[in-house]
N, C-alpha and C. Protein backbone atom coordinates (compact mmCIF):
# COMPACT_ATOMS: atom_id res chain seq x y z
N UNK A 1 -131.82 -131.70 147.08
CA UNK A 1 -130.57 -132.05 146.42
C UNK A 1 -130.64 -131.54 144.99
N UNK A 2 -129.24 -130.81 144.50
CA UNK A 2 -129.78 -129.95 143.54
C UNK A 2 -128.61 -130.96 142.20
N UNK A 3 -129.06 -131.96 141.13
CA UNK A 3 -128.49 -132.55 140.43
C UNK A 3 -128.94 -132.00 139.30
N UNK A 4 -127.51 -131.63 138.76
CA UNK A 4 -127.98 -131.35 136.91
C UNK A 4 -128.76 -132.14 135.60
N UNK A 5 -129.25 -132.25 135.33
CA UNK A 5 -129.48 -133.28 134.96
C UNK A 5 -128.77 -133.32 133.66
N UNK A 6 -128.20 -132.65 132.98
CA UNK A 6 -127.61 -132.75 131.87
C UNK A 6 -126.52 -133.42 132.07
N UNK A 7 -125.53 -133.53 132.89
CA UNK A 7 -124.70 -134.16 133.27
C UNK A 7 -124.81 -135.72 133.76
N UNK A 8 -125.91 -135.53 134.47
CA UNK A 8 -126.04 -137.02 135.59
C UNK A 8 -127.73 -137.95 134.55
N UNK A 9 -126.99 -138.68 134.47
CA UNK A 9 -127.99 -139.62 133.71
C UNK A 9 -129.16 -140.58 135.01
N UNK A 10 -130.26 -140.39 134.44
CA UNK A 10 -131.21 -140.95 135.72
C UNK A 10 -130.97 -142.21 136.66
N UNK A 11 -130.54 -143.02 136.34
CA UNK A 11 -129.46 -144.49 136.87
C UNK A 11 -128.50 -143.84 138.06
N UNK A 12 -127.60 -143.09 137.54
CA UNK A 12 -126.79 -142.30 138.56
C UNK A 12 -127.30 -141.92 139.26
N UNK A 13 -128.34 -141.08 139.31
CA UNK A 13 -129.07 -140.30 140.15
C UNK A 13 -129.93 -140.99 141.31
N UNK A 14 -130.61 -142.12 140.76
CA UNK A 14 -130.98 -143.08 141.75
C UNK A 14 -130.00 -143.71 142.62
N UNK A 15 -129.10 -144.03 141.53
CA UNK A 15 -127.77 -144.48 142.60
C UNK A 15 -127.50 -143.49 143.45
N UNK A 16 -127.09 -142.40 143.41
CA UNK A 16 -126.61 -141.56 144.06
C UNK A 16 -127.87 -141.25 145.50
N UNK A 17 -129.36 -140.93 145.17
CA UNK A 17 -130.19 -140.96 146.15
C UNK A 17 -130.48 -142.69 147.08
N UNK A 18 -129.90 -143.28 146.36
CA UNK A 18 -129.59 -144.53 147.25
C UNK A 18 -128.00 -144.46 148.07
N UNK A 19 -127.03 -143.84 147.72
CA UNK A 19 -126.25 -144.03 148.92
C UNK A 19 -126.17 -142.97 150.30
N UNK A 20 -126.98 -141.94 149.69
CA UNK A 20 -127.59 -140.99 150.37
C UNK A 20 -128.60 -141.70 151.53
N UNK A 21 -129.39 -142.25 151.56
CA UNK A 21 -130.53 -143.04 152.12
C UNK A 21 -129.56 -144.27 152.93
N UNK A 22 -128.79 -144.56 152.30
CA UNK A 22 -128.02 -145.81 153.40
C UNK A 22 -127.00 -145.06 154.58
N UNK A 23 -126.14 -143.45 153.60
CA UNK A 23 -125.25 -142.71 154.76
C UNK A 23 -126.46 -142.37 155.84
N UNK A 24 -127.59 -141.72 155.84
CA UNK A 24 -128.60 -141.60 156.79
C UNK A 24 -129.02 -142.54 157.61
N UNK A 25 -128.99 -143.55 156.98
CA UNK A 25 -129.48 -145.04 158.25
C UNK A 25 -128.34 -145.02 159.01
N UNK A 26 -127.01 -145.04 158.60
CA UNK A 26 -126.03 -145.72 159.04
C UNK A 26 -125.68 -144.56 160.01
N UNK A 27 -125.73 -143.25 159.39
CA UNK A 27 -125.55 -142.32 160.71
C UNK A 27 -126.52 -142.56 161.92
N UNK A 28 -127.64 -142.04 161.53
CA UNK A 28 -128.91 -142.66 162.38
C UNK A 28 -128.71 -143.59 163.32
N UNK A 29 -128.23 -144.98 162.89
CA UNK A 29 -128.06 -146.11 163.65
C UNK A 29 -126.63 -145.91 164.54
N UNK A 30 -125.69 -145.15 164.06
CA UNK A 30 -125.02 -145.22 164.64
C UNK A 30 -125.15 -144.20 166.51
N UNK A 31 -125.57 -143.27 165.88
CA UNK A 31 -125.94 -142.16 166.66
C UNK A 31 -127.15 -143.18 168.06
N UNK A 32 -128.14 -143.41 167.82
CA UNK A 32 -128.55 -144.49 168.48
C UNK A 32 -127.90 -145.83 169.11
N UNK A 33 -127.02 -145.54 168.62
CA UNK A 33 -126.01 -147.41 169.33
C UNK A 33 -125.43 -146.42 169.86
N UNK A 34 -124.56 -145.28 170.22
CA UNK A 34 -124.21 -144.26 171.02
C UNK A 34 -124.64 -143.73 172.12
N UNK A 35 -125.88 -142.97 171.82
CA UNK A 35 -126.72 -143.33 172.97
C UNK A 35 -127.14 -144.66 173.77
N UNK A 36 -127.49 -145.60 173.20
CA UNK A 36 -127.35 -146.76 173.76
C UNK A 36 -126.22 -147.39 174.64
N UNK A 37 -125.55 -146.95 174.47
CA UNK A 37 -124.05 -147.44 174.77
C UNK A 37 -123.70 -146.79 175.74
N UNK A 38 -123.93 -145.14 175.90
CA UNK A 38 -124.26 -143.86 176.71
C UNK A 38 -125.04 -144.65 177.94
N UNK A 39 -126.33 -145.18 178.10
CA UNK A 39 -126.94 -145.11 178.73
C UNK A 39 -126.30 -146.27 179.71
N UNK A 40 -126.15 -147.26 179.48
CA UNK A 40 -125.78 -148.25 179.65
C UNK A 40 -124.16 -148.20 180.28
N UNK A 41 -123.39 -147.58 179.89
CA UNK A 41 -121.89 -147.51 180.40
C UNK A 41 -122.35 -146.63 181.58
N UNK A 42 -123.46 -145.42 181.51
CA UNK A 42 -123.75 -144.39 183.02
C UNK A 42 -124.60 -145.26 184.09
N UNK A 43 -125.30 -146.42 183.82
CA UNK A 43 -125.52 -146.62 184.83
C UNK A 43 -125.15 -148.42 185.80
N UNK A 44 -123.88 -148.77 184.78
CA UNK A 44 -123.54 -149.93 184.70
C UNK A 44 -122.36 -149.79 185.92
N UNK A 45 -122.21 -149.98 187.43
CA UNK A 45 -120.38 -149.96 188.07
C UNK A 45 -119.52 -151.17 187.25
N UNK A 46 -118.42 -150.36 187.39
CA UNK A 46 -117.78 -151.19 187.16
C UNK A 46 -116.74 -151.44 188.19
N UNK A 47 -116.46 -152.85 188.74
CA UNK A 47 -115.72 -153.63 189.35
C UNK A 47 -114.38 -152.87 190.42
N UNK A 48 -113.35 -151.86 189.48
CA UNK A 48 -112.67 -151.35 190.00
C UNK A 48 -112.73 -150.39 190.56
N UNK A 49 -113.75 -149.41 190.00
CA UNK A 49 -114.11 -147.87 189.99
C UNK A 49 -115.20 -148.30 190.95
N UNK A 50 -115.78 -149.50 191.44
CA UNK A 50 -116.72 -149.91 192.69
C UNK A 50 -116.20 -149.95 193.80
N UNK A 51 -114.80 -150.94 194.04
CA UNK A 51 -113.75 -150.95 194.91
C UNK A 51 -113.35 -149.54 195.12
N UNK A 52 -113.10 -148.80 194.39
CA UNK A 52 -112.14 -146.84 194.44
C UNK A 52 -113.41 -146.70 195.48
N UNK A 53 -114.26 -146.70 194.83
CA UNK A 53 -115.37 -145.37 196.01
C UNK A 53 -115.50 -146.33 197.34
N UNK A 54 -115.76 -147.16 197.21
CA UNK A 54 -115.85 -148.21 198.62
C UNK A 54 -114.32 -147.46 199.54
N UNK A 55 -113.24 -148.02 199.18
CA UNK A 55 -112.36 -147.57 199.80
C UNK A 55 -112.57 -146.20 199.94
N UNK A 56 -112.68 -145.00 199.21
CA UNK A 56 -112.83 -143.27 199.53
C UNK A 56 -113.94 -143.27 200.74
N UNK A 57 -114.96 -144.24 200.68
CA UNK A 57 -115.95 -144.17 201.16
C UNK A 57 -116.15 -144.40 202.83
N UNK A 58 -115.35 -145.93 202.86
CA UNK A 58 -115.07 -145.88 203.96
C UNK A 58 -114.01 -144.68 204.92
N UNK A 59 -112.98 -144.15 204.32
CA UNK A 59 -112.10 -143.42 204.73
C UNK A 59 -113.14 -142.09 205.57
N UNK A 60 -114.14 -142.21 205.00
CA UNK A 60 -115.26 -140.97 205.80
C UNK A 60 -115.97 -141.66 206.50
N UNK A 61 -116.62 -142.72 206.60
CA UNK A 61 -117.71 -143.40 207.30
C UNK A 61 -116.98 -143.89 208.48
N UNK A 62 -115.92 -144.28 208.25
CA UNK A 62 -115.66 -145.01 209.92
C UNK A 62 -113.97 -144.45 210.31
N UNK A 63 -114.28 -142.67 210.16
CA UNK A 63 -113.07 -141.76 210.37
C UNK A 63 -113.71 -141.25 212.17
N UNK A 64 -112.50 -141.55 213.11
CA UNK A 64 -113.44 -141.27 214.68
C UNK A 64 -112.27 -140.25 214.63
N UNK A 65 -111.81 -139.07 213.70
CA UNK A 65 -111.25 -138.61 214.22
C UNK A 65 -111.84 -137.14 214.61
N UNK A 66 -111.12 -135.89 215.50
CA UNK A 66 -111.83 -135.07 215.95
C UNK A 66 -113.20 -134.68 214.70
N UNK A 67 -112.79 -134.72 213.53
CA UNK A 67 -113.01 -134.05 212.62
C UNK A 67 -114.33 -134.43 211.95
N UNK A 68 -114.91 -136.23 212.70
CA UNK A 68 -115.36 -137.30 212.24
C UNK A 68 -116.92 -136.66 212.07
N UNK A 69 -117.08 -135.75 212.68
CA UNK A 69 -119.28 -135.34 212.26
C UNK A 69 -119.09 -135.15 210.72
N UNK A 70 -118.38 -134.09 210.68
CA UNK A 70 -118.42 -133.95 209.06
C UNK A 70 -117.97 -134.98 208.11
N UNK A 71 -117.10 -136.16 208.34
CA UNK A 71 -116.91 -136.83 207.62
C UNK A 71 -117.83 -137.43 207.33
N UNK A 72 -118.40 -137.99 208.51
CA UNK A 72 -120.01 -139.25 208.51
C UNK A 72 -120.73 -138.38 207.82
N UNK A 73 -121.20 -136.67 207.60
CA UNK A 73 -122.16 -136.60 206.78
C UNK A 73 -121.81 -136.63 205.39
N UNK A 74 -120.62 -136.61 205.05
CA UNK A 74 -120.22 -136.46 203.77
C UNK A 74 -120.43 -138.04 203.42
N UNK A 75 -120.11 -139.20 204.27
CA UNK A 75 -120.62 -140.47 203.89
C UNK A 75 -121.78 -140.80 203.49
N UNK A 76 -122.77 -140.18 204.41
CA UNK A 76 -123.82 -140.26 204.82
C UNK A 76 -124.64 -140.09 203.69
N UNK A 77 -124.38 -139.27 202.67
CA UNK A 77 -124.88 -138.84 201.38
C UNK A 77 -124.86 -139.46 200.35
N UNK A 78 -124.23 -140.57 200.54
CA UNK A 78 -123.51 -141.44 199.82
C UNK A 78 -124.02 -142.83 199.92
N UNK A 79 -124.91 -143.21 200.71
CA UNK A 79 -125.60 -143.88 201.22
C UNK A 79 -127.57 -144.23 200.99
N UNK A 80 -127.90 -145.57 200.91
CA UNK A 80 -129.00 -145.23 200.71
C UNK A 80 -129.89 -145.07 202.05
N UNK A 81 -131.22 -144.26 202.25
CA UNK A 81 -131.25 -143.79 203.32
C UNK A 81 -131.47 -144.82 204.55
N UNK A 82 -132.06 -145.96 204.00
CA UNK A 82 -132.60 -147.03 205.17
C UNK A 82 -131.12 -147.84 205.19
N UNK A 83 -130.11 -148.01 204.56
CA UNK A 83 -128.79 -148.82 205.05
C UNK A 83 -128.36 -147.79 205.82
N UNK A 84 -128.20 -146.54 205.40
CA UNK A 84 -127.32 -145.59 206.24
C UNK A 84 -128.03 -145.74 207.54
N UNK A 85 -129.27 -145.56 208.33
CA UNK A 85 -129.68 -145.41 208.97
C UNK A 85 -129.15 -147.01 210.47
N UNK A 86 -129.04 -148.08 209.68
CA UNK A 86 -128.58 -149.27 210.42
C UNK A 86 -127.57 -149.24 210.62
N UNK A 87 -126.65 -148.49 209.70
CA UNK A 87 -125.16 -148.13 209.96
C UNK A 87 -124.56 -146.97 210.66
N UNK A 88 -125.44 -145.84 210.87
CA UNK A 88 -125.21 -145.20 211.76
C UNK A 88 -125.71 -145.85 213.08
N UNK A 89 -126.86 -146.44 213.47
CA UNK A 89 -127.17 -147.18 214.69
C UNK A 89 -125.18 -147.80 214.83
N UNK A 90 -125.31 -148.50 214.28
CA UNK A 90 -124.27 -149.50 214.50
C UNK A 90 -122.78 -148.92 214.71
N UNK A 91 -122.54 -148.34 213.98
CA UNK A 91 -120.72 -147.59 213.87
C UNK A 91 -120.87 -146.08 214.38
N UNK A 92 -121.63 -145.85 214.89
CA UNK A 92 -121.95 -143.97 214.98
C UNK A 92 -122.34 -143.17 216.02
N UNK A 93 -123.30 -144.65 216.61
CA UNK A 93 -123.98 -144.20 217.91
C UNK A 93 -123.31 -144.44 219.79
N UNK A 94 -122.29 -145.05 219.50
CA UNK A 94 -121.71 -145.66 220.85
C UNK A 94 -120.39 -144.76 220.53
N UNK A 95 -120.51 -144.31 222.02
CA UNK A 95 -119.10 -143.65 222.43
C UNK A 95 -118.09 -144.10 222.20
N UNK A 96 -118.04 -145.31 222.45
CA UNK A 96 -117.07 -146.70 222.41
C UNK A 96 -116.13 -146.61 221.09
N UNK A 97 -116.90 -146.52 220.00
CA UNK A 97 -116.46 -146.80 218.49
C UNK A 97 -115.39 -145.68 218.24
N UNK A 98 -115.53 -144.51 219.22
CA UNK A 98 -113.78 -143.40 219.22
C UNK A 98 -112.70 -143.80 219.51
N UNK A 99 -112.87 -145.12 220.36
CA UNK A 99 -111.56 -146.05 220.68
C UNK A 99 -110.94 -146.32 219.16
N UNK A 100 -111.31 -146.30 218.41
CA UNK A 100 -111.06 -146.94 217.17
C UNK A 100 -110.52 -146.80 215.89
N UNK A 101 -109.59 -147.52 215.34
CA UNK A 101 -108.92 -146.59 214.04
C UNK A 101 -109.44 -147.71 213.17
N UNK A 102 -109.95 -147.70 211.63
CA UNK A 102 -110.41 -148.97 211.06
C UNK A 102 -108.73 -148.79 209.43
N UNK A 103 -108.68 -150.17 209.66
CA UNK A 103 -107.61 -150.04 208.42
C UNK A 103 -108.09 -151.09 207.63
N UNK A 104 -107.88 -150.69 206.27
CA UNK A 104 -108.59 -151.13 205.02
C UNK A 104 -107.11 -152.16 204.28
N UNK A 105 -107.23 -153.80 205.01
CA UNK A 105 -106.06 -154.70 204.30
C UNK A 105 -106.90 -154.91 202.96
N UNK A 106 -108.02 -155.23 202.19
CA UNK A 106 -107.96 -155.70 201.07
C UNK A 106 -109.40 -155.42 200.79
N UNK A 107 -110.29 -155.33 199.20
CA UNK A 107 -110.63 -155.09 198.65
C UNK A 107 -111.63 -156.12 197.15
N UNK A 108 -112.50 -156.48 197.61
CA UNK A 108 -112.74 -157.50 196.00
C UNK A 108 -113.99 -157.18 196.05
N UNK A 109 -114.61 -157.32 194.19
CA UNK A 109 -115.32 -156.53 193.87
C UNK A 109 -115.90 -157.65 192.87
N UNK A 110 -117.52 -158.34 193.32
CA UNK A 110 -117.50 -158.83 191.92
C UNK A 110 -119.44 -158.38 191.55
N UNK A 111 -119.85 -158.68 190.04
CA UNK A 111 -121.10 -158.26 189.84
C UNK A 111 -122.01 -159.38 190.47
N UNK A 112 -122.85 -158.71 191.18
CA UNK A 112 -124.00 -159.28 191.53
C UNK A 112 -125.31 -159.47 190.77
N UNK A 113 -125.61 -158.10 190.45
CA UNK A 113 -126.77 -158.40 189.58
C UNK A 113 -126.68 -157.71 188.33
N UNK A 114 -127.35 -157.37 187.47
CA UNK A 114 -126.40 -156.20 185.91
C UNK A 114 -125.86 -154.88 186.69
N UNK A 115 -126.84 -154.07 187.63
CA UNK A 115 -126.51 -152.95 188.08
C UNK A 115 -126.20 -152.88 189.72
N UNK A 116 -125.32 -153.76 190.17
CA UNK A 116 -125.20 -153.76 191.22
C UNK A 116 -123.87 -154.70 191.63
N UNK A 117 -122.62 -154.14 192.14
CA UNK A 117 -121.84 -154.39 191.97
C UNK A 117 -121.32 -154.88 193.81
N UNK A 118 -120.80 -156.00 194.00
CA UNK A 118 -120.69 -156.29 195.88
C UNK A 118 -119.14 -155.86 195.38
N UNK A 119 -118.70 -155.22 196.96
CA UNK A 119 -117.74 -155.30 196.97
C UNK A 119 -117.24 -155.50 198.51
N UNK A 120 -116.44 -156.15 198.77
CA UNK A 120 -115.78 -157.01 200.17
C UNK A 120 -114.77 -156.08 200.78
N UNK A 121 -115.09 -155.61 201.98
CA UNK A 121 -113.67 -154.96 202.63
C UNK A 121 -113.67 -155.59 203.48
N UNK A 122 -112.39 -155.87 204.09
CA UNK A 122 -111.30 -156.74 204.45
C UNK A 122 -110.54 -155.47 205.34
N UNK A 123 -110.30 -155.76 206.64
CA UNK A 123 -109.85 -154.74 207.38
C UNK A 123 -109.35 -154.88 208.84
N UNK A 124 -108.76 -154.32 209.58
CA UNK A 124 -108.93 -154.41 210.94
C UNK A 124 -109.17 -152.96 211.65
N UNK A 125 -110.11 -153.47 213.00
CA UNK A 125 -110.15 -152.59 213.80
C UNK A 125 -109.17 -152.09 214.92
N UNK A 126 -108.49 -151.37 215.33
CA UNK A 126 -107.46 -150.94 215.87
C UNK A 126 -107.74 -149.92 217.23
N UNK A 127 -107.04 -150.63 218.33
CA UNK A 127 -107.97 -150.29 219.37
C UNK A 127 -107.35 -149.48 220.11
N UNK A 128 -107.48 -147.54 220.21
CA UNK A 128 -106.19 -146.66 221.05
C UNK A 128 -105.88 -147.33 222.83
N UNK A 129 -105.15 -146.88 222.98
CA UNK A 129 -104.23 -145.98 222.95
C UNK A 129 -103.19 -146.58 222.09
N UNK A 130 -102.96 -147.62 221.92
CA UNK A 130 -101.56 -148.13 221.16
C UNK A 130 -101.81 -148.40 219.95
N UNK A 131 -103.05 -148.71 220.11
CA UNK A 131 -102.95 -149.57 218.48
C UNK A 131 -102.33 -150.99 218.36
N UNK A 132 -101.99 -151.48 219.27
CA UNK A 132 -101.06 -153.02 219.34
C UNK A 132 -102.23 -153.95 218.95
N UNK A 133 -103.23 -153.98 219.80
CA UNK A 133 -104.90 -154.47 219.97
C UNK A 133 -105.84 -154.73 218.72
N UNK A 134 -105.86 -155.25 217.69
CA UNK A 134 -106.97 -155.19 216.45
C UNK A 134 -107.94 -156.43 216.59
N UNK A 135 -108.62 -155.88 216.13
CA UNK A 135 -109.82 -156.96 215.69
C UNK A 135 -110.05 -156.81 214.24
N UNK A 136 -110.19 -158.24 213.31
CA UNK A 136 -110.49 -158.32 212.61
C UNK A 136 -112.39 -157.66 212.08
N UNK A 137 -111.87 -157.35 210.68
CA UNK A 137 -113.46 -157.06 210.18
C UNK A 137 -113.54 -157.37 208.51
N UNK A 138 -114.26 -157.99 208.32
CA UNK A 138 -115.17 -157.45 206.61
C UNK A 138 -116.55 -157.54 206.79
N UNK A 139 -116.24 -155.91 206.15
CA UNK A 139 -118.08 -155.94 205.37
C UNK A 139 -118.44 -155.98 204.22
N UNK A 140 -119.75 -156.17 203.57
CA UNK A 140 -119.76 -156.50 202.44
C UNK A 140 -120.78 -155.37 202.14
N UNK A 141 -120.69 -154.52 200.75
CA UNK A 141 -121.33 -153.87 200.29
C UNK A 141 -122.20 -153.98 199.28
N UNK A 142 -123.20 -153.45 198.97
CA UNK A 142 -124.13 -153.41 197.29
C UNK A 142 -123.57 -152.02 196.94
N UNK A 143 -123.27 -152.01 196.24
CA UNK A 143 -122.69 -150.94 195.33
C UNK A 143 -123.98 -151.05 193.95
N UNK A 144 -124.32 -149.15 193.46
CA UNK A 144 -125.13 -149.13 192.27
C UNK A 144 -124.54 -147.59 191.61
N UNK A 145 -124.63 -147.23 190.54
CA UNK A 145 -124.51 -146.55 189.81
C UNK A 145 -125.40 -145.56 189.69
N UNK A 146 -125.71 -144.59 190.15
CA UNK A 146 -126.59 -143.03 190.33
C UNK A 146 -126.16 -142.17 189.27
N UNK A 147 -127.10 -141.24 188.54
CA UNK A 147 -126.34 -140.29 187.60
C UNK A 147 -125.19 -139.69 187.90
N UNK A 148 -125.09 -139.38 189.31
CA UNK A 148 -124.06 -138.42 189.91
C UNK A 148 -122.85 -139.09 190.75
N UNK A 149 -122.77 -140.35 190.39
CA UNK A 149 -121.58 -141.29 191.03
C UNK A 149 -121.74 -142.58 190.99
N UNK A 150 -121.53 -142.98 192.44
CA UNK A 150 -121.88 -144.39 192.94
C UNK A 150 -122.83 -143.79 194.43
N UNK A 151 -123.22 -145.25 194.72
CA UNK A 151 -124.22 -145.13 195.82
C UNK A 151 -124.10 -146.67 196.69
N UNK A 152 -124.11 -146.63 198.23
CA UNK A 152 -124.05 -147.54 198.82
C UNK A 152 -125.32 -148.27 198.77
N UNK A 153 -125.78 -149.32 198.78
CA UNK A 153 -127.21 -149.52 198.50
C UNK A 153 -127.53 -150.23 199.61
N UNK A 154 -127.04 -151.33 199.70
CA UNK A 154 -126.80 -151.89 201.49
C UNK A 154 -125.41 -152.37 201.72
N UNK A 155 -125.67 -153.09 202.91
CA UNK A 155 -123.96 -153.62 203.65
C UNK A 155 -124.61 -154.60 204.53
N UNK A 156 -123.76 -155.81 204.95
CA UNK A 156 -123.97 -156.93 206.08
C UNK A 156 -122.21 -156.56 206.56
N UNK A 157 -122.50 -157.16 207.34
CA UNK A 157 -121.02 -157.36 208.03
C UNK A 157 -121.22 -159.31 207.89
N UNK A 158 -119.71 -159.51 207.25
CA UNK A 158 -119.68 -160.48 207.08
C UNK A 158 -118.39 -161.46 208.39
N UNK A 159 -117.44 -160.77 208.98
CA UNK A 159 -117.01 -161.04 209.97
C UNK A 159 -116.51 -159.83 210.57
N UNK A 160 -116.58 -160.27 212.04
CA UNK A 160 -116.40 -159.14 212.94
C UNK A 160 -116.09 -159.59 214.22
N UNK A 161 -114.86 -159.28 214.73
CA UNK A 161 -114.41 -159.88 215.98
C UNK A 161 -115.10 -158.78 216.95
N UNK A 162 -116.41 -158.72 218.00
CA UNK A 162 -116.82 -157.76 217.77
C UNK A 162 -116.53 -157.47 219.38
N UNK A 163 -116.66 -156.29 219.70
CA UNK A 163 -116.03 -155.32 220.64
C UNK A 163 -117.79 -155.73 221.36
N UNK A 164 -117.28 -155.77 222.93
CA UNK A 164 -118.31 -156.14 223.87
C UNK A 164 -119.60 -154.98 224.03
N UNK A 165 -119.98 -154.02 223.17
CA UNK A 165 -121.28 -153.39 223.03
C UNK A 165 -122.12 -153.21 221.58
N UNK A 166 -120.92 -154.38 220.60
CA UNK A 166 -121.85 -154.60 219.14
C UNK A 166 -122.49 -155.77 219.61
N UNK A 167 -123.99 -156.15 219.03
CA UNK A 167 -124.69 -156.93 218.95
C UNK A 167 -124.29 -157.74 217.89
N UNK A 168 -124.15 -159.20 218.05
CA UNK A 168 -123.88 -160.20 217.16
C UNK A 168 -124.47 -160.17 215.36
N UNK A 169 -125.83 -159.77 215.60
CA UNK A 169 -126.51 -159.95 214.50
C UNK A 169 -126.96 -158.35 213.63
N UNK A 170 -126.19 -157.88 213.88
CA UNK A 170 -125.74 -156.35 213.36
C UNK A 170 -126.08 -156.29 211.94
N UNK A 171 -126.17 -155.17 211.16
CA UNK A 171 -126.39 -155.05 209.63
C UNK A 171 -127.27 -155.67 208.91
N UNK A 172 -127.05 -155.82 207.98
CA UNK A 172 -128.29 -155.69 206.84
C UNK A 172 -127.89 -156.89 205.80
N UNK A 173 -128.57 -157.67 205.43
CA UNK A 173 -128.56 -159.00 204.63
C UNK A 173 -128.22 -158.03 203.25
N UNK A 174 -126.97 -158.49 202.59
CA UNK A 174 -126.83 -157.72 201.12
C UNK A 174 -127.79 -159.16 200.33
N UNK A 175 -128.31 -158.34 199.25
CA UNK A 175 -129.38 -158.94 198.32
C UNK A 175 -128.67 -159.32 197.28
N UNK A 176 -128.75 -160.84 197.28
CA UNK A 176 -127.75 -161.46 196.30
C UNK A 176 -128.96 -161.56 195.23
């Protein structure tokens, strides 16, 4: 710092290298509560934006239409590998489950643990040729926050009017 000194009397000058020394903390600190704040907002779901991907999510996972291999793997990715694996047993592996259209009535989303967000779908199963035929369903999800999105973490099925080749005690205990 280049101060004249003929001009600036030594008092000033200290003053002046003292508000210098506080703009540096305060940038400093701020820049750090930024990052902090950074880190924390990327790996925190939040509530609504938990519900969005749940709903996008399901729209691929339990799609039986011609088109449905590629959808399930695009789910599938999305998933952690030992839930996906109980959930493909369960919704993926029986012929049966092509009878089926799933419709998404409702949606709730609350925090479970800091980084892990449940969220409840609420739905019915819809049985071709008409579609007149539904069975009720909700499942319940763990939702978590990954650098690169969201991530299913597990799922239980919490009711399920269930079609005569699901096993009663189906899915995965979500970790409260």
């Amino acid at each position: 710092m280049i101060i004249l000194h003929s001009a600036v009397t030594r008092p000033m000058q200290r003053a002046l290298r003292g508000l210098l020394i506080i703009a540096v903390v305060i940038f400093l600190s701020w820049i750090a509560t930024s990052w902090i704040n950074y880190e924390v907002l990327r790996t925190t779901p939040k509530p609504e934006t938990a519900k969005a991907f749940v709903h996008w999510w399901l729209s691929k996972a339990l799609d039986y239409s011609p088109d449905a291999a590629k959808q399930h793997e695009e789910a599938e990715g999305w998933m952690s590998p030992d839930s996906m694996e109980s959930f493909k047993h369960f919704f993926w592996s029986s012929p049966r489950m092509k009878n089926f259209r799933f419709e998404v009535t409702d949606l709730a989303a609350s925090v479970v643990k800091d980084k892990t967000i449940r969220v409840v779908a609420s739905g019915r199963w819809k049985q071709r040729p008409d579609y007149l035929t539904y069975r009720r369903m909700k499942l319940g999800f763990g939702v978590i926050k990954v650098p690169n999105g969201y991530r299913i973490s597990n799922w239980e099925i919490e009711l399920f009017e269930l079609p005569e080749h699901c096993p009663p005690a189906a899915g995965r205990e979500l970790q409260v």
